[in-house]
Every structure is written in C-alpha cells, then in structure tokens.
Protein backbone atom coordinates (compact mmCIF):
# COMPACT_ATOMS: atom_id res chain seq x y z
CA UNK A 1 -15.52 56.74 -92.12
CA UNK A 2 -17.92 54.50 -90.69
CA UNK A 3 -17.39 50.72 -90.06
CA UNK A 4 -21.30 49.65 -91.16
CA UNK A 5 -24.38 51.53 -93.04
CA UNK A 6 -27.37 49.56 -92.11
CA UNK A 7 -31.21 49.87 -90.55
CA UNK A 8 -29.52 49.23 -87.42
CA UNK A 9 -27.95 52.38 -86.88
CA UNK A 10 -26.48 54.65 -89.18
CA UNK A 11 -22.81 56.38 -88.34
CA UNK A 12 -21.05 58.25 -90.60
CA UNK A 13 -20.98 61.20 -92.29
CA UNK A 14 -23.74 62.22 -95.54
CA UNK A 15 -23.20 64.84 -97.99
CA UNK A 16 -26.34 66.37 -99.00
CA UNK A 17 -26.26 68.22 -102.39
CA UNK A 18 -29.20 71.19 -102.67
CA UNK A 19 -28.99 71.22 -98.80
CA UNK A 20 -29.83 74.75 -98.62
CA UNK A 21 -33.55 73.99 -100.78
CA UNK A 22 -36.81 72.49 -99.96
CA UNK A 23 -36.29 68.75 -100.21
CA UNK A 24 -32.27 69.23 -99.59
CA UNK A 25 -32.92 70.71 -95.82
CA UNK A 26 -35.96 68.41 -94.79
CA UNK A 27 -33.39 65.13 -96.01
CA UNK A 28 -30.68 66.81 -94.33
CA UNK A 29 -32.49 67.45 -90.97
CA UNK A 30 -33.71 63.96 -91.09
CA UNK A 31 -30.34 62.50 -91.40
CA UNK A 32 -29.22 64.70 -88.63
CA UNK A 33 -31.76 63.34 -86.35
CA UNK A 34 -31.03 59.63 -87.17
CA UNK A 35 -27.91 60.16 -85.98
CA UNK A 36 -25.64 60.98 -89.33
CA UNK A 37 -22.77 63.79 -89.69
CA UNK A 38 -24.79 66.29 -92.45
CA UNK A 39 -22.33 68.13 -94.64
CA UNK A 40 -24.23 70.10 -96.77
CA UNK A 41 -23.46 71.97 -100.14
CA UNK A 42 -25.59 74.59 -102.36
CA UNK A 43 -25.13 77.26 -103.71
CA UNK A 44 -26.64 79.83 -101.24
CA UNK A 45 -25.92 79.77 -97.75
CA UNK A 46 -28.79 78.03 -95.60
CA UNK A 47 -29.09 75.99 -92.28
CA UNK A 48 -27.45 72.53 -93.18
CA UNK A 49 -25.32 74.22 -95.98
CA UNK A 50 -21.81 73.98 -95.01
CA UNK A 51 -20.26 74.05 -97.97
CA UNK A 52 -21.34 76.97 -100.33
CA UNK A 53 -20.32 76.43 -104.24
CA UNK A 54 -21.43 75.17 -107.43
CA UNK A 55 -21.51 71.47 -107.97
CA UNK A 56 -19.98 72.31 -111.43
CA UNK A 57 -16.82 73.39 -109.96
CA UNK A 58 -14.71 70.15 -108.66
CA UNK A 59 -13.07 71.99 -105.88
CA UNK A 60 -16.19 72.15 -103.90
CA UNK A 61 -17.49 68.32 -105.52
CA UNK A 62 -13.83 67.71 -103.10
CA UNK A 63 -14.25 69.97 -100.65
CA UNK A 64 -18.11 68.17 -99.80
CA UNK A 65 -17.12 64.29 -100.47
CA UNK A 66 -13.73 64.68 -98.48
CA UNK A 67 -13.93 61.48 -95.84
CA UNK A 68 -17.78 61.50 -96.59
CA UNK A 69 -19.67 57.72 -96.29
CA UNK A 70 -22.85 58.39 -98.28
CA UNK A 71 -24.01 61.39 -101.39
CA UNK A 72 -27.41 62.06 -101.15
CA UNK A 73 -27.80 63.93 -104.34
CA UNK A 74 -30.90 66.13 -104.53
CA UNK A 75 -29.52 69.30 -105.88
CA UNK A 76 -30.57 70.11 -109.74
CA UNK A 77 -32.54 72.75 -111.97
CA UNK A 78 -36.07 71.81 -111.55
CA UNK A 79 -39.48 71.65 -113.37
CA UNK A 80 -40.00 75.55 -112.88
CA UNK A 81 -36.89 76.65 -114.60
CA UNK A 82 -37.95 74.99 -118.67
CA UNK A 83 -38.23 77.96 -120.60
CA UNK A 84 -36.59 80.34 -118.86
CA UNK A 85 -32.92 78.42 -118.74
CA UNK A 86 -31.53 77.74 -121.75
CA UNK A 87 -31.17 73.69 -122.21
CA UNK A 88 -27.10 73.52 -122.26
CA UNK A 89 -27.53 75.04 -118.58
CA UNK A 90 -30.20 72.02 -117.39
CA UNK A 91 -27.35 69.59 -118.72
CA UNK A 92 -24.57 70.99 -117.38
CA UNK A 93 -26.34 71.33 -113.73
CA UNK A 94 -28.41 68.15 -113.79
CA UNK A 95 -26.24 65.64 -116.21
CA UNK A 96 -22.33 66.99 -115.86
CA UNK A 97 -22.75 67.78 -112.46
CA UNK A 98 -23.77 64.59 -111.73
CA UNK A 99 -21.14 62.45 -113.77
CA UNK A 100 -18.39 64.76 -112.02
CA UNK A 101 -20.17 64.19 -108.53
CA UNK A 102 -20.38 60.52 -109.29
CA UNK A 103 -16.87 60.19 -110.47
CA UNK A 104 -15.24 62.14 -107.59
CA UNK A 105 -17.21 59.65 -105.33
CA UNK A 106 -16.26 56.59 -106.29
CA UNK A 107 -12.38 57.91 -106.26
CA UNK A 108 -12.84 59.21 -102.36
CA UNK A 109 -14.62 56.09 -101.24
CA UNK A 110 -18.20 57.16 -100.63
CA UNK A 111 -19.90 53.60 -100.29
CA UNK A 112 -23.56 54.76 -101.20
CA UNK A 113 -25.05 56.97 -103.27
CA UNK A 114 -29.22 57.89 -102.95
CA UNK A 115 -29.98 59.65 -106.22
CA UNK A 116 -33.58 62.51 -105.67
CA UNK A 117 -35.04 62.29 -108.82
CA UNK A 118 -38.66 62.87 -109.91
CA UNK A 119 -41.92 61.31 -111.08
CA UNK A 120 -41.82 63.54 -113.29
CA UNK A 121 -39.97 61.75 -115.78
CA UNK A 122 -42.41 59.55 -116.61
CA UNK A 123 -43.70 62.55 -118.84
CA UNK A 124 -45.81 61.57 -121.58
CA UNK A 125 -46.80 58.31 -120.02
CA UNK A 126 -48.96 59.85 -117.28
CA UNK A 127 -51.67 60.85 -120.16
CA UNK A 128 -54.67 58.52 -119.95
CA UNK A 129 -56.30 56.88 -122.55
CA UNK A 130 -59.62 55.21 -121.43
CA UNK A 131 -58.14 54.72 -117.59
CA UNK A 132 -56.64 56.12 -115.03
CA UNK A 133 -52.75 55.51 -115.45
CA UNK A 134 -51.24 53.40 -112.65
CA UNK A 135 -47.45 54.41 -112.18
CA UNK A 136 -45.31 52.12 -111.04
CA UNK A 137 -41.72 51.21 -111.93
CA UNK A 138 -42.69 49.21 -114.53
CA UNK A 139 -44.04 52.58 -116.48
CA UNK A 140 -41.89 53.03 -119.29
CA UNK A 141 -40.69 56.66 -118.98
CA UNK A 142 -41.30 59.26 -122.16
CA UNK A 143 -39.38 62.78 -121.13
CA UNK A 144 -41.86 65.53 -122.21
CA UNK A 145 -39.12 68.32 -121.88
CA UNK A 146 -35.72 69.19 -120.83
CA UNK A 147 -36.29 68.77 -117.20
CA UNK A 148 -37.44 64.95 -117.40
CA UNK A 149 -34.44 64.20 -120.09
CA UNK A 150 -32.03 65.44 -118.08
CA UNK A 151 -33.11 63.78 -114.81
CA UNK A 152 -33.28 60.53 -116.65
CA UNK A 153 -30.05 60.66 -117.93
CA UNK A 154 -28.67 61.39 -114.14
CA UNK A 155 -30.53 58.47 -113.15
CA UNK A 156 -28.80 56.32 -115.61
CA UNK A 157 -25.34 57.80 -114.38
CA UNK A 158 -26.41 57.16 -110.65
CA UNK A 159 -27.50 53.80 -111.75
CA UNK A 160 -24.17 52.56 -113.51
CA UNK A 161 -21.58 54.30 -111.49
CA UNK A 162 -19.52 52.12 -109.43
CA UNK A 163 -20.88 52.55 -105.82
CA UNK A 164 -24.61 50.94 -104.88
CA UNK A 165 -26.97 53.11 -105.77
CA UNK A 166 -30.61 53.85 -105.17
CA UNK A 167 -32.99 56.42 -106.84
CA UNK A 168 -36.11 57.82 -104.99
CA UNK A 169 -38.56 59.36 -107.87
CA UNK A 170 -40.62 61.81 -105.72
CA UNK A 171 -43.93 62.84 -106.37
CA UNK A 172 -44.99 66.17 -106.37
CA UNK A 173 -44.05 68.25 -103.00
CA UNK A 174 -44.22 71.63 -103.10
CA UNK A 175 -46.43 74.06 -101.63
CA UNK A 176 -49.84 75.05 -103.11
CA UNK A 177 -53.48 76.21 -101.85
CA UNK A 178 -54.26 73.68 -99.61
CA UNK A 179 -58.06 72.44 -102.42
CA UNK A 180 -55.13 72.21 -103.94
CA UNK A 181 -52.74 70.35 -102.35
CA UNK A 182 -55.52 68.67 -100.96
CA UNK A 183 -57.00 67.25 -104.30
CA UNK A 184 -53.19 65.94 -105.45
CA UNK A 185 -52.17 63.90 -102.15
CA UNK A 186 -55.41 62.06 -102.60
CA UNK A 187 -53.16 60.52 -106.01
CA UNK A 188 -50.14 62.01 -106.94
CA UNK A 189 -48.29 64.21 -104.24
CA UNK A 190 -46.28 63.29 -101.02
CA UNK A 191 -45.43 66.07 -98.03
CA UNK A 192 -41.89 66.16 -97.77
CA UNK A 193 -41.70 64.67 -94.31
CA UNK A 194 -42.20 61.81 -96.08
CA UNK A 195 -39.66 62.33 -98.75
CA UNK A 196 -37.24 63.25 -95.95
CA UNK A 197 -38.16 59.72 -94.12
CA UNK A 198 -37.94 58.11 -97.17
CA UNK A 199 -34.46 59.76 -97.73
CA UNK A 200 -33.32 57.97 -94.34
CA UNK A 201 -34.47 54.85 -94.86
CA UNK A 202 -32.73 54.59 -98.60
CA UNK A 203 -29.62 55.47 -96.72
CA UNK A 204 -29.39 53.40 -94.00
CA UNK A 205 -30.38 50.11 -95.64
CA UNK A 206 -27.27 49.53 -97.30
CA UNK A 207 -29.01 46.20 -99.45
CA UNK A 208 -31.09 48.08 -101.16
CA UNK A 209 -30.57 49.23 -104.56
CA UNK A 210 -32.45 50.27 -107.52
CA UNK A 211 -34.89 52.76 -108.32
CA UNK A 212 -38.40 53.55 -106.52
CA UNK A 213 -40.92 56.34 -106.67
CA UNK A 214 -42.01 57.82 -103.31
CA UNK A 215 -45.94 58.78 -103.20
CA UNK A 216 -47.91 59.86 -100.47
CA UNK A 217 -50.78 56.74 -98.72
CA UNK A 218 -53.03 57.04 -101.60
CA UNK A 219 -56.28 54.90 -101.26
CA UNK A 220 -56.50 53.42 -104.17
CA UNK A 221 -55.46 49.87 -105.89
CA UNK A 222 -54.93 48.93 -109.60
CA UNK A 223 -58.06 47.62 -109.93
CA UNK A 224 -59.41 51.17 -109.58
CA UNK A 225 -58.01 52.54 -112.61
CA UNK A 226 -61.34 52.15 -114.94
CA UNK A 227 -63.59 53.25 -112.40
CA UNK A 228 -60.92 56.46 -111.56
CA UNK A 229 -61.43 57.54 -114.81
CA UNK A 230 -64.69 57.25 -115.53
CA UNK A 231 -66.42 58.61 -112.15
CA UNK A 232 -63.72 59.29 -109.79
CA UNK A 233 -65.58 61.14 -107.09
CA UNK A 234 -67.81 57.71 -106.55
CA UNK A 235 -64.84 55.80 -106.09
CA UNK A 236 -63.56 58.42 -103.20
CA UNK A 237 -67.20 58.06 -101.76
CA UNK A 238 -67.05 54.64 -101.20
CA UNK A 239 -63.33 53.99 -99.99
CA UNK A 240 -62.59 57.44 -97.80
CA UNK A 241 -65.83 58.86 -97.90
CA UNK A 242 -65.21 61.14 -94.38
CA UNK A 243 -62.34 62.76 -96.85
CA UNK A 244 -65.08 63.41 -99.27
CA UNK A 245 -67.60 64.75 -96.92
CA UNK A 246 -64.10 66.93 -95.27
CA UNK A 247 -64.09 68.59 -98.33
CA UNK A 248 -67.80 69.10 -99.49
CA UNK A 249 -67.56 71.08 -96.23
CA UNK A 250 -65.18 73.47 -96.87
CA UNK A 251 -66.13 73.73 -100.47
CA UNK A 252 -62.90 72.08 -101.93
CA UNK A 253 -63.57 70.23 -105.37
CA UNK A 254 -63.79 66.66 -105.16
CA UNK A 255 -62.24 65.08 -108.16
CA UNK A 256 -64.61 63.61 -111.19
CA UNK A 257 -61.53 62.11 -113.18
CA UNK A 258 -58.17 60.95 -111.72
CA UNK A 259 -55.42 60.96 -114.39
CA UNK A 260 -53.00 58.92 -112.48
CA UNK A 261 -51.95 57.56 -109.26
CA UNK A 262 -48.57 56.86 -107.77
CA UNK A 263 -47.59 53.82 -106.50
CA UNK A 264 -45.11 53.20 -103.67
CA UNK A 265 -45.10 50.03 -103.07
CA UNK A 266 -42.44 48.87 -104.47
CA UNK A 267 -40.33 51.16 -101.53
CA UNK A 268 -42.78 49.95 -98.87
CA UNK A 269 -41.50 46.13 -99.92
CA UNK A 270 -37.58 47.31 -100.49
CA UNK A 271 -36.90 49.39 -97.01
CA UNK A 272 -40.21 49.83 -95.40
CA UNK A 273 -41.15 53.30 -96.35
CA UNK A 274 -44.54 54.26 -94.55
CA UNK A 275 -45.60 57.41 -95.83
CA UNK A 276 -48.23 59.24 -92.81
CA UNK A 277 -48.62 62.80 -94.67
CA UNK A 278 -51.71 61.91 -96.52
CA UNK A 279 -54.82 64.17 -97.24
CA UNK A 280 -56.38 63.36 -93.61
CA UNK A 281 -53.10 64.87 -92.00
CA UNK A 282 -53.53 67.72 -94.11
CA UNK A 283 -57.38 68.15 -93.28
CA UNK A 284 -56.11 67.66 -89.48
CA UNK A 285 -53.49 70.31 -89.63
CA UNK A 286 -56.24 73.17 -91.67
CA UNK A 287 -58.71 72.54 -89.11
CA UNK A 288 -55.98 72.78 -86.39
CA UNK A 289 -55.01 76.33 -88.02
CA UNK A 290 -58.84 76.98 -88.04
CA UNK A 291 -59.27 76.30 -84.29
C-alpha cells in the first residue's frame, strides 16, 4: 500500500474498472505514466486489462481490489446500449456492480475512489428554452432514460460510501467525423487525453472530493448564453474568429444555435484540470493529416 496519495507524487497501486475500453485504457495509461501500479479489469482481454471478469461476480471485485490504494471506476453499459439491453441488465452492471465494488472497497482498504460518470445525466435539463443552457454543477439533473438513471444512482453510491470520493462527469468523447467532432468541442465534447489527465489529477489530489464535470477549453462565458442562442455563429466570429474562418475553409458548418455549453471550472478551481484538446488542436492535427 502506499504511505501518501497526493499532487506530489503518486505511489501505489490503481484498479481501473473498463480498462480494456476507450476511456478505461487512456485513464489507465495515464496513471501508468504518472508513476502508479495499473491493475486493470474488463471483461475482454486488452492492454492494461489484467484481470479479465465481470464486475458482477465478487471473486474478480477481490481478485482486482486485493492490496489496491485507489478504484478508478469507469466501467458501465453506456448511452449506446438503451434499447437494445433490457433495463434490469443497465442496473445490475451500472448500480449493483457498483454497490458490490464500493462495498468490497471499503472492507480491503482502498483509500480513494474516482467515480467516471457522464454529462449525460443532466438529461432533460440540457433543452433550452429562450438561451443557451449553461451546465454547471449547480444544474439540477433530470435522467431522460435508463442510462442517465442508472449513472446517477452510482453516483449517489460513490458519493455516500465510506472512502473519499470524487466523480468526474465527462462530456462527450467518442469518435465522430471530424465537422463533427469539430462543431461539439467548440461546447460540449472533451478528447479523452483530457479525460485521462483529468483522471490523474482526481487521483492524486487526495483533498479533493465531490463531483465535477470535465469539458473540453470552450470559449465561451455565462454571459454568452442569450446571444448563443439567438445567433451563435456571430458570437464564434467575434471571440475565435480564425476557428470560424478554419472551418468556412474546409466547408464544415459553423453553428447558428448552441444548445448548451459545459463548464469545467469548477475542476480547474478543485485540482487544476487544464484541458489542451480543444477544436484548434483538432484543426492542427486534420491539417497535419492533410500535409
């Protein structure tokens, strides 16, 4: 076990749940390079997956936490899977799971958990009314489906179990056509570098608790809100207008109306997230592909 968890430098081992997945191998290569022990679990076999099981099963919960310092929790049923998983299997994955992995935790000693949970639970609060919505923390979340119930109730687990806790709600960061992916990470999507930094910061700041979303560096401020809604693409012009000329030039929408925009702040404040992955980087790494 280690003898401190701090910014200073991290020793000790993590378990990373999902490490065989998008989000679960960028954390888990990120911890590796700070410095941590990674033991990984999922299901399928992958690069930082040690242990291979089912979370559901408490032999491999035991076999993953054994002499482990920190869970980083990021394995669950996702967004994709409503409708074509029937709702009893979302709660046993993403609830029971949990509670199980929580409770088998606290009895080995793991001294921190970090919780990967989703904006998406926000749900029917991210639908604007005569403004852009600004999403922060202090958004009330309204579960739209399965997917958002089920990661709010592992949030609440994560949140009252008896080892500090924090919760990163990430934004949207999976891969799309790069208009695409272009036109969200000017509001509402992170790369998952950033997640993964994120991921190591929450870790090694052992102070820190609570919940905060992680966002890409969006360019935009509260104050923007009525003016996102109502002519979003003037906005843009005037605060990152080489972005805006970037994509008039490779015939990429520009956005008229911005539904929401995800704040980070809050993270920035608690354990100095920086997120660098913005739109520019991405317009830096097409043309670098286009060279």
């Amino acid at each position: 076990m280690c003898t401190e968890l701090g910014s200073g430098g991290p020793v000790g081992v993590v378990v990373v749940t999902g490490s065989s997945g998008r989000v679960g191998s960028a954390l888990a290569a990120a911890l590796a390079v700070a410095g941590w022990t990674v033991r990984g679990v999922d299901r399928v076999p992958g690069r930082w997956t040690s242990v291979v099981g089912d979370l559901r099963d408490r032999p491999v919960r035991l076999a993953a936490l054994s002499s482990a310092d920190v869970l980083v929790h990021a394995a669950a049923l996702h967004a994709p899977h409503v409708g074509h998983l029937a709702d009893e299997e979302f709660r046993a994955v993403n609830v029971d799971a949990t509670a199980g992995l929580l409770d088998d935790a606290v009895r080995l000693g793991v001294r921190r958990v970090v919780y990967i949970s989703s904006t998406s639970v926000y749900g029917h609060a991210l639908v604007p009314t005569d403004r852009t919505v600004w999403v922060d923390e202090q958004l009330t979340p309204l579960p739209r489906d399965i997917y958002d119930e089920t990661k709010l109730a592992a949030e609440d687990l994560v949140a009252t179990c008896a080892v500090a806790s924090v919760t990163l709600r990430i934004a949207r960061c999976f891969p799309e056509p790069f208009p695409v992916l272009a036109g969200h990470l000017l509001h509402r999507a992170v790369d998952v570098a950033d997640v993964a930094a994120a991921g190591v910061l929450a870790v090694s700041h052992a102070a820190v608790t609570g919940t905060f979303n992680i966002s890409g560096p969006h360019p935009f401020h509260r104050d923007d809100c009525l003016a996102l809604h109502r002519d979003a693409h003037a906005v843009l012009a005037g605060r990152v207008p080489d972005v805006v000329a970037a994509f008039h030039d490779r015939g990429w929408p520009v956005p008229d109306r911005l539904d929401r925009v995800y704040d980070s702040t809050a993270a920035v404040n608690a354990f100095g997230y920086r997120p660098v992955r913005g739109v520019r980087q991405l317009l830096r790494d097409v043309a670098g592909q286009s060279a």
